[in-house]
Protein backbone atom coordinates (compact mmCIF):
# COMPACT_ATOMS: atom_id res chain seq x y z
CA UNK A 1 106.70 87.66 155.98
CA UNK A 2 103.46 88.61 157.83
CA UNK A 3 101.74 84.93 157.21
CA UNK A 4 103.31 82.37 159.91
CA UNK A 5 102.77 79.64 156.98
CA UNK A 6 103.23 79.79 153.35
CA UNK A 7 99.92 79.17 151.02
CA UNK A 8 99.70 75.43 150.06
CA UNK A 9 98.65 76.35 146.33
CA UNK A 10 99.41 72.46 145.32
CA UNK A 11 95.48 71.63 144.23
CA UNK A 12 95.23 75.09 142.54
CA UNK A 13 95.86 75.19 138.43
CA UNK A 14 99.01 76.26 136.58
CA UNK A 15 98.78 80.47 136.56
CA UNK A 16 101.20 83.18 137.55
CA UNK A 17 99.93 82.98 141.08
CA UNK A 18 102.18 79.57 141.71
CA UNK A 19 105.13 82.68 140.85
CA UNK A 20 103.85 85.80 142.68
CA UNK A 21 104.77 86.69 146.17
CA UNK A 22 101.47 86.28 148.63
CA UNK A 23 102.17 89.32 150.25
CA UNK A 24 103.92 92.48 150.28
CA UNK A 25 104.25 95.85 152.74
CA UNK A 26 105.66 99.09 150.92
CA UNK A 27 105.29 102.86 151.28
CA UNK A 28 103.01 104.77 148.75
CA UNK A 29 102.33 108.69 149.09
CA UNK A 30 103.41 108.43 152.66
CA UNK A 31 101.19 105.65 154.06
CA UNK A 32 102.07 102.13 154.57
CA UNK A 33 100.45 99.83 151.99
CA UNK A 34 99.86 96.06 152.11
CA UNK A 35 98.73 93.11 149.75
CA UNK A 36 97.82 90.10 150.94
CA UNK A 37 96.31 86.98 149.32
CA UNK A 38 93.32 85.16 150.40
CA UNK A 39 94.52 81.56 151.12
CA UNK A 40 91.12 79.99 150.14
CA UNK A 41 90.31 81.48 146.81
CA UNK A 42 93.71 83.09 146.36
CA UNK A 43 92.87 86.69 144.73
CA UNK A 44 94.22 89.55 146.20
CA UNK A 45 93.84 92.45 148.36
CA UNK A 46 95.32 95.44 148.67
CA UNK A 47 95.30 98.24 151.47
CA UNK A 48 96.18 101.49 152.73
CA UNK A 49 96.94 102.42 156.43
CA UNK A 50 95.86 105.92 157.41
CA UNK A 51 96.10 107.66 160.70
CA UNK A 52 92.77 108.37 162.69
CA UNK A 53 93.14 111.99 161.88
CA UNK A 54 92.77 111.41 158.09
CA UNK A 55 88.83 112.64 156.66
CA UNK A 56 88.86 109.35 155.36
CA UNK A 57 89.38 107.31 158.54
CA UNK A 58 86.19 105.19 159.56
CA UNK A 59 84.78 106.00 156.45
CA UNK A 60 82.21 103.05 155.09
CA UNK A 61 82.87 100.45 153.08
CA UNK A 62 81.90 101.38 149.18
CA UNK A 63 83.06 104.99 149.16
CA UNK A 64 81.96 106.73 146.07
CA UNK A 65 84.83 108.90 146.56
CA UNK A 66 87.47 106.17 146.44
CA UNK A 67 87.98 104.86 142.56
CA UNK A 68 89.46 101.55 143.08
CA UNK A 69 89.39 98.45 141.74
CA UNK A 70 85.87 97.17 142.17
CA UNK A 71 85.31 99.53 145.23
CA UNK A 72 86.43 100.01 148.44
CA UNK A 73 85.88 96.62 150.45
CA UNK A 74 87.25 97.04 153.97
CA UNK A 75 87.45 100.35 155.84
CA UNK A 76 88.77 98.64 159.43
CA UNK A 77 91.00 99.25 162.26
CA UNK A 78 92.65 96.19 161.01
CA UNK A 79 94.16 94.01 158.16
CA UNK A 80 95.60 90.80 157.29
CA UNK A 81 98.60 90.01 159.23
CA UNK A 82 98.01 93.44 161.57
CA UNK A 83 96.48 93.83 164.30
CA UNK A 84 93.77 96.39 165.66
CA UNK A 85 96.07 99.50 166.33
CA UNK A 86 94.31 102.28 167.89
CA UNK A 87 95.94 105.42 166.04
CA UNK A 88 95.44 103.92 162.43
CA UNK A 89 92.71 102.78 160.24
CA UNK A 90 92.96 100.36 157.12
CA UNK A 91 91.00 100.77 153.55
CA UNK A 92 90.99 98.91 151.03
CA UNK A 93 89.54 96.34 148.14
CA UNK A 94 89.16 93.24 146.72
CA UNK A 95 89.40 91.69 143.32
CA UNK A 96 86.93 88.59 144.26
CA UNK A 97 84.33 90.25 141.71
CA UNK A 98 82.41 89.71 138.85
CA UNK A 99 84.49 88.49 135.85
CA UNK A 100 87.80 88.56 138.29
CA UNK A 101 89.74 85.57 137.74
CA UNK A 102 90.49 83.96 141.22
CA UNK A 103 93.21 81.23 140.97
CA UNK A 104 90.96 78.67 142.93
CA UNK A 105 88.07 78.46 141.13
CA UNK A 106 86.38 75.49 142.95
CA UNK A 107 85.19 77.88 145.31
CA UNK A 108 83.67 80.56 143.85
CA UNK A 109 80.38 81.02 142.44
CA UNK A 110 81.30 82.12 139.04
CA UNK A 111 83.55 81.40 136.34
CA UNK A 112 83.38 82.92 132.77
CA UNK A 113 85.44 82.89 129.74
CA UNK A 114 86.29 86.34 129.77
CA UNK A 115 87.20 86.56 133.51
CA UNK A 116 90.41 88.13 134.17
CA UNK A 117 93.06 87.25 136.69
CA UNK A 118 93.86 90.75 138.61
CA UNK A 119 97.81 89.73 139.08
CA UNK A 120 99.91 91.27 141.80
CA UNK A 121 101.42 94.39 139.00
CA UNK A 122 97.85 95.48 139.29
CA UNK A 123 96.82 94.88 143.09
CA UNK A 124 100.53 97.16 143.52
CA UNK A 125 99.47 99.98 141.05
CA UNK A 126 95.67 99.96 142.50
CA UNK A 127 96.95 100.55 145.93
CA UNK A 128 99.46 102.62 145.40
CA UNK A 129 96.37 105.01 143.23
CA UNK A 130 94.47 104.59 146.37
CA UNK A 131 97.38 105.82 148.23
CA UNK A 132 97.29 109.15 146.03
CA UNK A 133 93.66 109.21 146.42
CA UNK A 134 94.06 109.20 150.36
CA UNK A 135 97.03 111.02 150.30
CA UNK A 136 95.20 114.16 147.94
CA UNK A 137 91.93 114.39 150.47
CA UNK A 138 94.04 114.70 153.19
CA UNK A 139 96.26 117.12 151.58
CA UNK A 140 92.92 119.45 150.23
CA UNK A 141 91.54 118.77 153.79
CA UNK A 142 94.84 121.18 155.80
């Protein structure tokens, strides 16, 4: 476990989140991949560590090139539970959007109806797509 403290979800509503882990580290397409929940809101995150090397490495935020969930929301030395490493760089996204489902909903702007809870299946199969995606442009790029 990355967090030093488990999420106090007590005050958030019944929902599959109360069952899902709040974080995971795994290997996709040869890069180390991490979700992590927010503890405020609660959605989740998930990201890709590349090395410096890769075409994709400081890249900005909202990369047309990268067809994620939402977009791409964090293109950082660093994630959640890591610290700044020097040879690697961190992309990622976000499903805090419009019409995602976050399972704390008294802090968020907007709730509607038809909102839809991205659950941890789909953060896992989004990253590890992202993965591919990273792991293809670096592949076309030697």
């Amino acid at each position: 476990m990355l967090r030093k403290e488990a999420i106090d979800k007590s005050d958030w509503p019944p929902g599959i989140w109360h069952q899902e882990p709040d974080e995971a580290v795994f290997e996709s397409s040869g890069y180390s991949c991490l979700i992590w929940r927010t503890p405020d809101t609660g959605y989740l995150c998930g990201y890709v560590r590349i090395p410096l090397t890769h075409p994709k490495a400081k890249s900005p935020i909202l990369d047309p090139d990268l067809n994620v969930h939402g977009c791409t929301t964090l293109s950082e030395e660093w994630a959640p539970g890591h610290n700044a490493e020097e040879e690697f760089w961190w992309i990622g996204f976000d499903c805090n959007h419009l019409h995602d489902l976050v399972p704390n909903p008294g802090l968020t702007l907007f709730e509607e109806e038809w909102d839809s809870y991205r659950n941890f299946v789909f953060v896992r199969q989004e990253t590890t797509n992202l993965a591919s995606q990273l792991k293809r442009i670096a592949d076309a790029a030697n």
